[in-house]
N, C-alpha and C. Protein backbone atom coordinates (compact mmCIF):
# COMPACT_ATOMS: atom_id res chain seq x y z
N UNK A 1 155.72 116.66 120.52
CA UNK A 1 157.04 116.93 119.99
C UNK A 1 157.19 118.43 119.78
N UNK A 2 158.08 118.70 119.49
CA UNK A 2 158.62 120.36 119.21
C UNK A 2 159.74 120.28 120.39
N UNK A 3 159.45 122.35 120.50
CA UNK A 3 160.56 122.85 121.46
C UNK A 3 159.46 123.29 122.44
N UNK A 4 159.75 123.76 123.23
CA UNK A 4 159.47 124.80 124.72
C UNK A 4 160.19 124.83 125.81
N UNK A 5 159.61 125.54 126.30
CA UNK A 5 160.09 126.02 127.49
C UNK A 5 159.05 126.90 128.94
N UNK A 6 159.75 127.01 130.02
CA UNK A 6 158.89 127.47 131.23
C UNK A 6 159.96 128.15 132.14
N UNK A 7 159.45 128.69 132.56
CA UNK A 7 160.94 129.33 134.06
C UNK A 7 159.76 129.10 135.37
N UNK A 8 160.56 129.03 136.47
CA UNK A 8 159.76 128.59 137.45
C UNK A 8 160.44 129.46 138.32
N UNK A 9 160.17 130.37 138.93
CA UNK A 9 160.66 131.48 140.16
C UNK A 9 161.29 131.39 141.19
N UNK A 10 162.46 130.63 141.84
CA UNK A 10 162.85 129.32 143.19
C UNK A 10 162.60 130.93 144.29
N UNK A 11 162.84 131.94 143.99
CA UNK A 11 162.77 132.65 144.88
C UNK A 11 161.26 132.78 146.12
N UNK A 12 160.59 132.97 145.08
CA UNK A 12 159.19 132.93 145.39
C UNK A 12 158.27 131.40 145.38
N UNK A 13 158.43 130.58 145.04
CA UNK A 13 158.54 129.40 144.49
C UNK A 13 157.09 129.07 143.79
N UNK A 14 157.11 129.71 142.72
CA UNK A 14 156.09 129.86 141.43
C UNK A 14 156.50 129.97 139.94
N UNK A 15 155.90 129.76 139.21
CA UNK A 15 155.84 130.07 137.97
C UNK A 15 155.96 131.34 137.83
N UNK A 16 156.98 131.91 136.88
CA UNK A 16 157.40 133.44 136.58
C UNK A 16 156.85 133.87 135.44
N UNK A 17 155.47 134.06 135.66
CA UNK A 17 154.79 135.24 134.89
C UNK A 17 154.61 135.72 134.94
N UNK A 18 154.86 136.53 133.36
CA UNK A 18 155.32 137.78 132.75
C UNK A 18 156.76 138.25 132.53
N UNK A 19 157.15 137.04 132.52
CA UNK A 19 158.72 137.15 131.87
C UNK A 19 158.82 137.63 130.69
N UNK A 20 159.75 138.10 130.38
CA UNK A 20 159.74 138.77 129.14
C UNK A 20 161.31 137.63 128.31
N UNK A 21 160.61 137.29 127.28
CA UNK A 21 161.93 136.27 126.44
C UNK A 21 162.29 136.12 125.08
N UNK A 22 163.13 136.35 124.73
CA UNK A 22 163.05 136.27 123.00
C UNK A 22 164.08 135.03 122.82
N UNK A 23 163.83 134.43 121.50
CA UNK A 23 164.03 133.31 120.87
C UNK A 23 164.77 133.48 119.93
N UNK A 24 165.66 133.06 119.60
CA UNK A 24 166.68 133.47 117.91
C UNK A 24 167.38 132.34 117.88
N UNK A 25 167.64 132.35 116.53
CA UNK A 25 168.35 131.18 116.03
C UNK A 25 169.64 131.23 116.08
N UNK A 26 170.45 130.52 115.96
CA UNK A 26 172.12 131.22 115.97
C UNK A 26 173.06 130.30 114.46
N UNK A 27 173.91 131.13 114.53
CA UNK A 27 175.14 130.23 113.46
C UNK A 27 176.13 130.89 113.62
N UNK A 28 176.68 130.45 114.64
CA UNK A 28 178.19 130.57 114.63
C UNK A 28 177.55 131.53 116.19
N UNK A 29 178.65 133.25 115.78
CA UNK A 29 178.38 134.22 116.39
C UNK A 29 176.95 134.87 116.45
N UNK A 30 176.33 135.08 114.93
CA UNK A 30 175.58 135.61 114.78
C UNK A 30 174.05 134.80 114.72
N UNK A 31 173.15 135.50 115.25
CA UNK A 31 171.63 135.06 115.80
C UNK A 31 170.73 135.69 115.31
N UNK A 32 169.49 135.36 115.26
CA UNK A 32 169.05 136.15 114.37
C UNK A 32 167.54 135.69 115.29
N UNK A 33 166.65 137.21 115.59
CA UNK A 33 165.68 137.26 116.48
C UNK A 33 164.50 136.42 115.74
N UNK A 34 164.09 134.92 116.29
CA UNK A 34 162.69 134.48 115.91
C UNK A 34 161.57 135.19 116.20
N UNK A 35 161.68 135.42 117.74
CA UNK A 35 160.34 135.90 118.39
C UNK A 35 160.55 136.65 119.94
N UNK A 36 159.62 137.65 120.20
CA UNK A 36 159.84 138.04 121.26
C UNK A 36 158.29 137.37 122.12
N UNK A 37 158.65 136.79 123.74
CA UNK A 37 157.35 136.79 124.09
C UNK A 37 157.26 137.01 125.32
N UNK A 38 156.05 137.28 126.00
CA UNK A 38 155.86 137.34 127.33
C UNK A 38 155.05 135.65 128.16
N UNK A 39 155.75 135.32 129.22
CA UNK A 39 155.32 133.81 129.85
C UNK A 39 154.05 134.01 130.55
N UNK A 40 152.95 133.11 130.46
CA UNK A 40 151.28 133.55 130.93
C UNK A 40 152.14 132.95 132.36
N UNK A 41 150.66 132.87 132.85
CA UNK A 41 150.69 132.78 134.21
C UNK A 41 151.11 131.25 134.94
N UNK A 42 151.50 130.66 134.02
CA UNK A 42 151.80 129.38 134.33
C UNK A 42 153.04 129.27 133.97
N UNK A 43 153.77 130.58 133.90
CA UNK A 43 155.39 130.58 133.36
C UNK A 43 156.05 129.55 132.15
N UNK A 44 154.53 129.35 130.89
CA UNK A 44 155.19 128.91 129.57
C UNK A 44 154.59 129.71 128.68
N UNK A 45 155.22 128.98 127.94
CA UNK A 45 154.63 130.11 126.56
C UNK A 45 153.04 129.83 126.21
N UNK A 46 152.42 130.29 125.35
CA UNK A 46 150.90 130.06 125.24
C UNK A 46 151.23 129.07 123.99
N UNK A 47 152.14 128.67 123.62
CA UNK A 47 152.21 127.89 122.17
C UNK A 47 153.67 127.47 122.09
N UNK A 48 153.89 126.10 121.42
CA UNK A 48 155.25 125.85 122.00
C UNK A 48 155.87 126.79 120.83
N UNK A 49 156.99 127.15 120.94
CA UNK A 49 158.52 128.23 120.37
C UNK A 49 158.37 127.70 118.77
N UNK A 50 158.34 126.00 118.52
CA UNK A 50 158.24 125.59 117.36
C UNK A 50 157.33 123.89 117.33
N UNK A 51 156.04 123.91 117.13
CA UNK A 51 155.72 122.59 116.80
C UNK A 51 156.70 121.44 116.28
N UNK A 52 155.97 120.36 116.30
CA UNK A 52 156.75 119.24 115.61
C UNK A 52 157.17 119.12 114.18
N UNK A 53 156.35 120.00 113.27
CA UNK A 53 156.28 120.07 111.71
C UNK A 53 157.02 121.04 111.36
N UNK A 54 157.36 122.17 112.25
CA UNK A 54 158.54 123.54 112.12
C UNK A 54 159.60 123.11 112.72
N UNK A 55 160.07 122.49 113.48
CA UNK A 55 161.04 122.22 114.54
C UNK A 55 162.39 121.78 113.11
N UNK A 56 163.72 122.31 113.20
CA UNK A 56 164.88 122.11 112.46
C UNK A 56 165.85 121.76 113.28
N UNK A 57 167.00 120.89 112.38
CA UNK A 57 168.36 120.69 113.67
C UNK A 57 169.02 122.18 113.50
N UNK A 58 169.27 122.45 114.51
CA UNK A 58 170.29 123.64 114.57
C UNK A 58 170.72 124.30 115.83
N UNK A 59 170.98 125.19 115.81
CA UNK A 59 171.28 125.80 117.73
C UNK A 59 170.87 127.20 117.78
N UNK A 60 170.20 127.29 118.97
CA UNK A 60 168.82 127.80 118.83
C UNK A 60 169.66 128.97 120.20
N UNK A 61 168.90 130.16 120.56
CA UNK A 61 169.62 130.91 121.95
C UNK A 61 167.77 131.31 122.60
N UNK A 62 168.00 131.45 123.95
CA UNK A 62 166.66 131.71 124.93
C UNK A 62 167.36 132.62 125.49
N UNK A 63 166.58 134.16 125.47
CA UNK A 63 167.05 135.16 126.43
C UNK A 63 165.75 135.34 127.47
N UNK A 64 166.36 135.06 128.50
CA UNK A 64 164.90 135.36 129.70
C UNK A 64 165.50 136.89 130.17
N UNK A 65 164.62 137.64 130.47
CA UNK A 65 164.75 139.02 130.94
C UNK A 65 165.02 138.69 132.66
N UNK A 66 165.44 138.43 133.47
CA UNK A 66 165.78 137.85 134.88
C UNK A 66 165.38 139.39 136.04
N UNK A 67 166.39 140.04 135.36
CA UNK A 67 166.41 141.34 136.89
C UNK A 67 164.66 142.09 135.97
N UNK A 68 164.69 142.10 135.12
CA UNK A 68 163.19 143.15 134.46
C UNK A 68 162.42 142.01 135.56
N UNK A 69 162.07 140.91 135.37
CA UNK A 69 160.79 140.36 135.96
C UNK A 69 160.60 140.62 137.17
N UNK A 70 162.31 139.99 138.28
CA UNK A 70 162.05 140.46 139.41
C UNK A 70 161.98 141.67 139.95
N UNK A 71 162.67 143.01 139.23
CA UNK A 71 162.33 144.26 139.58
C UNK A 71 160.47 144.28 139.64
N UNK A 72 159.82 143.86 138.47
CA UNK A 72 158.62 144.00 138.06
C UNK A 72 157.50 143.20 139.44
N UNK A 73 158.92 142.51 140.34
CA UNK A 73 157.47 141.67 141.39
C UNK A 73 157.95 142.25 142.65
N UNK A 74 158.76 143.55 142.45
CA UNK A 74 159.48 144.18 143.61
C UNK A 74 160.53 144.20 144.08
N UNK A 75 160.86 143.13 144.10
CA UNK A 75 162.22 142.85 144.64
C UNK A 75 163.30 143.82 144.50
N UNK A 76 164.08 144.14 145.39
CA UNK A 76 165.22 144.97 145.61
C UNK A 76 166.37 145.01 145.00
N UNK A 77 166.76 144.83 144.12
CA UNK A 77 168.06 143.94 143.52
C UNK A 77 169.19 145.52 143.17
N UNK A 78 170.49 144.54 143.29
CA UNK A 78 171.70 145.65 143.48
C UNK A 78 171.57 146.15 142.00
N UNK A 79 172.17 147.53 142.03
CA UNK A 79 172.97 147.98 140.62
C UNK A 79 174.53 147.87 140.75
N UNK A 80 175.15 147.73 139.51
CA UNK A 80 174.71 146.30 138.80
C UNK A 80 173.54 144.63 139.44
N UNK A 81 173.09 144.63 138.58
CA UNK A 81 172.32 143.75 138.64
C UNK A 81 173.35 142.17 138.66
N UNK A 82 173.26 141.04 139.96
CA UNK A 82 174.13 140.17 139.28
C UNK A 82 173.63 139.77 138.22
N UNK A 83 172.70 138.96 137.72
CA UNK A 83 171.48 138.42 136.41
C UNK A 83 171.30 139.47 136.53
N UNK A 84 171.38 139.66 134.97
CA UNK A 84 169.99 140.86 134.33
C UNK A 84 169.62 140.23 133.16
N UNK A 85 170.06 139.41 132.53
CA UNK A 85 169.45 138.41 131.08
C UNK A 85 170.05 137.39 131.29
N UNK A 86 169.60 135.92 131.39
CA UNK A 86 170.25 134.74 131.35
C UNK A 86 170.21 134.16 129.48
N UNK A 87 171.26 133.82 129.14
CA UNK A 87 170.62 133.46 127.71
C UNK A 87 171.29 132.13 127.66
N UNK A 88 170.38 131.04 127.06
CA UNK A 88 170.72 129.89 127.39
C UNK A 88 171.00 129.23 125.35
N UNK A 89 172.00 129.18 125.34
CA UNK A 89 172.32 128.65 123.90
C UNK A 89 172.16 126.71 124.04
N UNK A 90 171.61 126.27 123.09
CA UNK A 90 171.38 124.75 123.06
C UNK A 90 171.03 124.18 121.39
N UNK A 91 171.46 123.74 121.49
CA UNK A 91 171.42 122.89 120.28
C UNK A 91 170.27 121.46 119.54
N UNK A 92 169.84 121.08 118.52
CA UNK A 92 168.41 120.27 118.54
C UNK A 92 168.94 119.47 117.39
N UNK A 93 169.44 118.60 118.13
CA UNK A 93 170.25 117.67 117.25
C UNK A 93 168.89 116.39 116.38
N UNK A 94 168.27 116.13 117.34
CA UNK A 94 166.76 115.11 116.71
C UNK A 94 165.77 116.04 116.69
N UNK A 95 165.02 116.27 115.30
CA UNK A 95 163.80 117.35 115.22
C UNK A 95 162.56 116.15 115.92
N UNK A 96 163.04 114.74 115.36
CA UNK A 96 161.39 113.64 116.13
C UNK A 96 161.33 113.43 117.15
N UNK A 97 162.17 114.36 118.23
CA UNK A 97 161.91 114.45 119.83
C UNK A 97 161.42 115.77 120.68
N UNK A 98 161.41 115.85 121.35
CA UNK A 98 160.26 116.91 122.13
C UNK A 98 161.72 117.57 122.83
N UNK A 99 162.27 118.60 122.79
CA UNK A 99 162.94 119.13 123.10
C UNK A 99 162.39 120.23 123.93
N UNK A 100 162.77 120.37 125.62
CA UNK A 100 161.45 121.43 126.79
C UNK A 100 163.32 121.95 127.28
N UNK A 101 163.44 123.14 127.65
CA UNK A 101 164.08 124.16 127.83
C UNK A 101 163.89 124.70 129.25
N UNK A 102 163.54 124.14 130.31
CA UNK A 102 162.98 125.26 131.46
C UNK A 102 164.42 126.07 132.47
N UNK A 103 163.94 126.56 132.56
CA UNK A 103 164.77 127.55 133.76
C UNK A 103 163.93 127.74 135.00
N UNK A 104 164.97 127.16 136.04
CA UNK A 104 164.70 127.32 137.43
C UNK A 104 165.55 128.93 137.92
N UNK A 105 164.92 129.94 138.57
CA UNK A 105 166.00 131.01 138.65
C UNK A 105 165.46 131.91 139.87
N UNK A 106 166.49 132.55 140.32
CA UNK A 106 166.24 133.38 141.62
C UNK A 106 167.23 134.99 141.02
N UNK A 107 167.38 135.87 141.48
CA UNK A 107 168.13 136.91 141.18
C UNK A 107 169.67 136.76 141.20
N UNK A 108 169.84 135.40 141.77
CA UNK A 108 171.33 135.16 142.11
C UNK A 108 171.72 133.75 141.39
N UNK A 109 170.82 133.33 141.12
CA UNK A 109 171.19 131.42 140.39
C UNK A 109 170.18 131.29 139.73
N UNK A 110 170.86 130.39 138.55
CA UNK A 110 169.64 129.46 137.73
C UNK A 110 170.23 128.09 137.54
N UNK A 111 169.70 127.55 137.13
CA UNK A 111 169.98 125.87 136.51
C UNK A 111 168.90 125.74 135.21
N UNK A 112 169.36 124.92 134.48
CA UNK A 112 168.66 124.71 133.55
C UNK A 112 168.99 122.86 133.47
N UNK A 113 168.06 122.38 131.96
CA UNK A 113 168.36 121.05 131.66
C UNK A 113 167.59 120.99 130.81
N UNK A 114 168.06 119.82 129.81
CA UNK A 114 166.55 119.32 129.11
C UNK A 114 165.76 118.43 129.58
N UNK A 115 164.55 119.12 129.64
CA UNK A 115 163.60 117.97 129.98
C UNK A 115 162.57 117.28 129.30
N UNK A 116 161.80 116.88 129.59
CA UNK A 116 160.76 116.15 128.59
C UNK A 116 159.41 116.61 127.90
């Protein structure tokens, strides 16, 4: 149970590590920074965002750093950047379920969902 999350690279078609992502809580407009982290090599976190015993209802925001990573694996990307931060706002309506966050993403698209 808890939260997490993973991004998976469709460009390259791998796990995107060394993403750079911060976590904050939100109410309303205003958010407020939990944590900043970098994704290991298996593109999740080393520890989930919030166990099952920390996990609260509320609505939560995920900023993935998008154009920093892929600049960081080479890639060529325009200025303006189309992605340069995807931030994915979601909400955790049951704390006694396992709430997973991943992002599928390329420099030009992402998708997201909850998964299991």
């Amino acid at each position: 149970m808890g939260l997490s999350t993973h991004v998976l690279d469709t460009m390259h078609g791998c796990p995107a590590a060394g993403m750079a992502v911060e976590f904050y809580s939100t109410r309303g407009e205003a958010a407020t920074l939990i944590r900043k982290l970098t994704l290991n090599s298996d593109g999740r976190t080393d520890a989930p965002l919030f166990d099952s015993a920390s996990l609260r209802q509320g609505t939560y925001r995920l900023v993935f750093d998008v154009a920093g990573y892929f600049k960081a694996r080479g890639v060529a990307l325009p200025e303006p950047n189309f992605l340069g931060r995807v931030s994915l706002d979601f909400g955790v309506a049951h704390t006694d379920q396992h709430y997973h966050v991943p992002l599928l993403v390329s420099p030009w698209s992402y998708s997201t969902y909850r998964g299991s």
